[in-house]
C-alpha atoms as a PDB file:
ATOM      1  CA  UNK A   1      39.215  13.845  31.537  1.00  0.00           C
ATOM      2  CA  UNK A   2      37.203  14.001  28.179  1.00  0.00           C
ATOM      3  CA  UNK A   3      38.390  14.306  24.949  1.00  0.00           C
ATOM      4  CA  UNK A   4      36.414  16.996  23.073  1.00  0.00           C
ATOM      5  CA  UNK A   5      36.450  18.224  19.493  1.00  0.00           C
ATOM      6  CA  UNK A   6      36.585  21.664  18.110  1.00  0.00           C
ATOM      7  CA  UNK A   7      36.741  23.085  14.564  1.00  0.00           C
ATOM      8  CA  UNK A   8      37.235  26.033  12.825  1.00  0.00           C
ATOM      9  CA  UNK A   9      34.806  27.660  11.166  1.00  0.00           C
ATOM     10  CA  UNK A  10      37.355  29.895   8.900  1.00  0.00           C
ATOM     11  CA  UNK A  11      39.729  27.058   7.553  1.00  0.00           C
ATOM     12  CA  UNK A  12      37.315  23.992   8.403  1.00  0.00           C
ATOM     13  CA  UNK A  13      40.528  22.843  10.839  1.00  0.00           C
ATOM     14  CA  UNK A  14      39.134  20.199  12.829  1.00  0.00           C
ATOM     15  CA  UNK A  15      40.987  18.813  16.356  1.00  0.00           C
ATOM     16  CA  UNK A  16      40.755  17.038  19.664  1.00  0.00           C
ATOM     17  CA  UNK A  17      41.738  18.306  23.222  1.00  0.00           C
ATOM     18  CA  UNK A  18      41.665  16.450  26.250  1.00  0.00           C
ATOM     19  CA  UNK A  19      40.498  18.839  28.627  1.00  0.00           C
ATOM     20  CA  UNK A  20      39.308  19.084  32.152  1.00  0.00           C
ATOM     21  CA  UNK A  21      35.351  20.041  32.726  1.00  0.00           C
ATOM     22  CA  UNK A  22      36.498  23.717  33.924  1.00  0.00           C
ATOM     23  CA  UNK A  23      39.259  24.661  31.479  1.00  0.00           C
ATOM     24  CA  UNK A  24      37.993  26.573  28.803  1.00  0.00           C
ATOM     25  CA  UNK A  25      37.413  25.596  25.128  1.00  0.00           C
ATOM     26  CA  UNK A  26      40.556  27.146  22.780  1.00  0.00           C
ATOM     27  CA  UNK A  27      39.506  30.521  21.070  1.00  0.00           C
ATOM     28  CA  UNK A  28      42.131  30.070  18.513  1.00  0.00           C
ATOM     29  CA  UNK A  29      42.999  27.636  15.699  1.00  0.00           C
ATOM     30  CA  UNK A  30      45.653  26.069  15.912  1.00  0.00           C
ATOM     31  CA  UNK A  31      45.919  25.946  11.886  1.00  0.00           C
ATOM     32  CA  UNK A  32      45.247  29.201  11.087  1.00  0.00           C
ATOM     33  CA  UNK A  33      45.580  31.246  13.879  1.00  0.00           C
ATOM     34  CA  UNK A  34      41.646  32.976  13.963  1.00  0.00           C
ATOM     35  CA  UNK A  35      39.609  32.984  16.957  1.00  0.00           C
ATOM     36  CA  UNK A  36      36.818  30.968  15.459  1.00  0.00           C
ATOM     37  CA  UNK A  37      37.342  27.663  17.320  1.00  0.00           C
ATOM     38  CA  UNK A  38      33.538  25.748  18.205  1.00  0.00           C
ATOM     39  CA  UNK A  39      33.145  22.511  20.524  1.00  0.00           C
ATOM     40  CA  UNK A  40      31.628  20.167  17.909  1.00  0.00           C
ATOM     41  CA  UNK A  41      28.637  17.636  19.085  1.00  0.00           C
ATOM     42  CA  UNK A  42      29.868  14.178  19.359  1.00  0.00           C
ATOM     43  CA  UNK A  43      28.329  10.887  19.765  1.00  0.00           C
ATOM     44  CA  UNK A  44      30.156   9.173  23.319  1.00  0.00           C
ATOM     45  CA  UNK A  45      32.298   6.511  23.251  1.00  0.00           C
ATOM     46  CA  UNK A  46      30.634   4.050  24.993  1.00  0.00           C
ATOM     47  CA  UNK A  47      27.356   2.182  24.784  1.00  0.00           C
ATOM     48  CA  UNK A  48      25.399   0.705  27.356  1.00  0.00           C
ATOM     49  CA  UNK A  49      23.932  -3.210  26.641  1.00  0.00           C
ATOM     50  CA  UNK A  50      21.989  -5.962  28.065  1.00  0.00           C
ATOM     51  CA  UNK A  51      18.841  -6.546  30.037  1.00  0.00           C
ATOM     52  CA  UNK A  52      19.101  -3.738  32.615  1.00  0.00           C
ATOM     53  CA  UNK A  53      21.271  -2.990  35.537  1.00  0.00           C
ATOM     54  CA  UNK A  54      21.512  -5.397  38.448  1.00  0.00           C
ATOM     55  CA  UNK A  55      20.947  -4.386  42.306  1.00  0.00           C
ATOM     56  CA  UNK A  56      23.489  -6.681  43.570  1.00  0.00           C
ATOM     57  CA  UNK A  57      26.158  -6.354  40.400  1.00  0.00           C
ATOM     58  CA  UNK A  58      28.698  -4.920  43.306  1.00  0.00           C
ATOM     59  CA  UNK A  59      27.459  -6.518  46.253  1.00  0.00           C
ATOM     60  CA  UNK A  60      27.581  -9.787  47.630  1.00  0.00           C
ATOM     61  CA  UNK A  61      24.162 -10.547  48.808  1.00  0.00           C
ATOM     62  CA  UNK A  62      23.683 -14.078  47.586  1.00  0.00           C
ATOM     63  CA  UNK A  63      23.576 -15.280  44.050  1.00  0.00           C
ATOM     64  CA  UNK A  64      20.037 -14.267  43.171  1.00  0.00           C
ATOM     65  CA  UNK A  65      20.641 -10.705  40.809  1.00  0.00           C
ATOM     66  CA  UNK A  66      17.477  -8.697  40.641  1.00  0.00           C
ATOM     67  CA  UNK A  67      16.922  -7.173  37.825  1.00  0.00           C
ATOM     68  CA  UNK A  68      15.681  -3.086  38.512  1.00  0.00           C
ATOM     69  CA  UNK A  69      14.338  -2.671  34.890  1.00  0.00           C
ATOM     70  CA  UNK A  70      11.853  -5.344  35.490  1.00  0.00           C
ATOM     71  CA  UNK A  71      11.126  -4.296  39.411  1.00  0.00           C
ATOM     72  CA  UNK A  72       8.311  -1.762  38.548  1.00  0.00           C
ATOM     73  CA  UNK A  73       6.969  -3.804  36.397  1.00  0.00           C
ATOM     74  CA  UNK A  74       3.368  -5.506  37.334  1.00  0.00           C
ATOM     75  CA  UNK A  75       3.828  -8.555  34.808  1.00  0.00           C
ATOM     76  CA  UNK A  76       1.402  -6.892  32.165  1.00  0.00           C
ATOM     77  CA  UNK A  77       4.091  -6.649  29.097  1.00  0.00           C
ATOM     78  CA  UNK A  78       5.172  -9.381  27.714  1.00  0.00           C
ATOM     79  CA  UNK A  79       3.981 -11.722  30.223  1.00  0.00           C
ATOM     80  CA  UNK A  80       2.481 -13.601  27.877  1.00  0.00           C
ATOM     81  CA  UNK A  81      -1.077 -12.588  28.387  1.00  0.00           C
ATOM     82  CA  UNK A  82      -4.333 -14.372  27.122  1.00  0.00           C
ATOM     83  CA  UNK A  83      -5.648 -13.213  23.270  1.00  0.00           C
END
């Protein structure tokens, strides 16, 4: 379940819920008691790193790991070409 934030816009209350998807968002603050309660916009709490994602990270199909970012590639960046 994600943890969203909410503040009010009437006393500048801010708070976190952890919430399913479907439940709806509070209407009321929790501070002040007036139904001006908005989700706030948050950054997420992860960050994905590294060279790509790997075909075979869950598999077992040898030791060779292909990587997918570089499979459509046709070898023209950073291939070193001739200048």
């Amino acid at each position: 379940m994600p943890i969203y934030d909410f503040s009010c816009s009437a006393c500048g209350h801010s708070f976190e819920r952890l919430q399913k998807l479907s439940d709806a968002d509070p209407s009321t603050c929790p501070a002040c008691g007036k139904a001006a309660v908005t989700r706030q916009v948050t950054a997420p709490s992860f960050r994905l790193a590294g060279s790509g994602w790997y075909e075979t990270d869950f598999k077992k199909d040898g030791d060779k790991k292909k990587n997918l970012a570089d499979s459509g590639s046709s070898g023209t960046s950073g291939s070193g070409s001739a200048e």
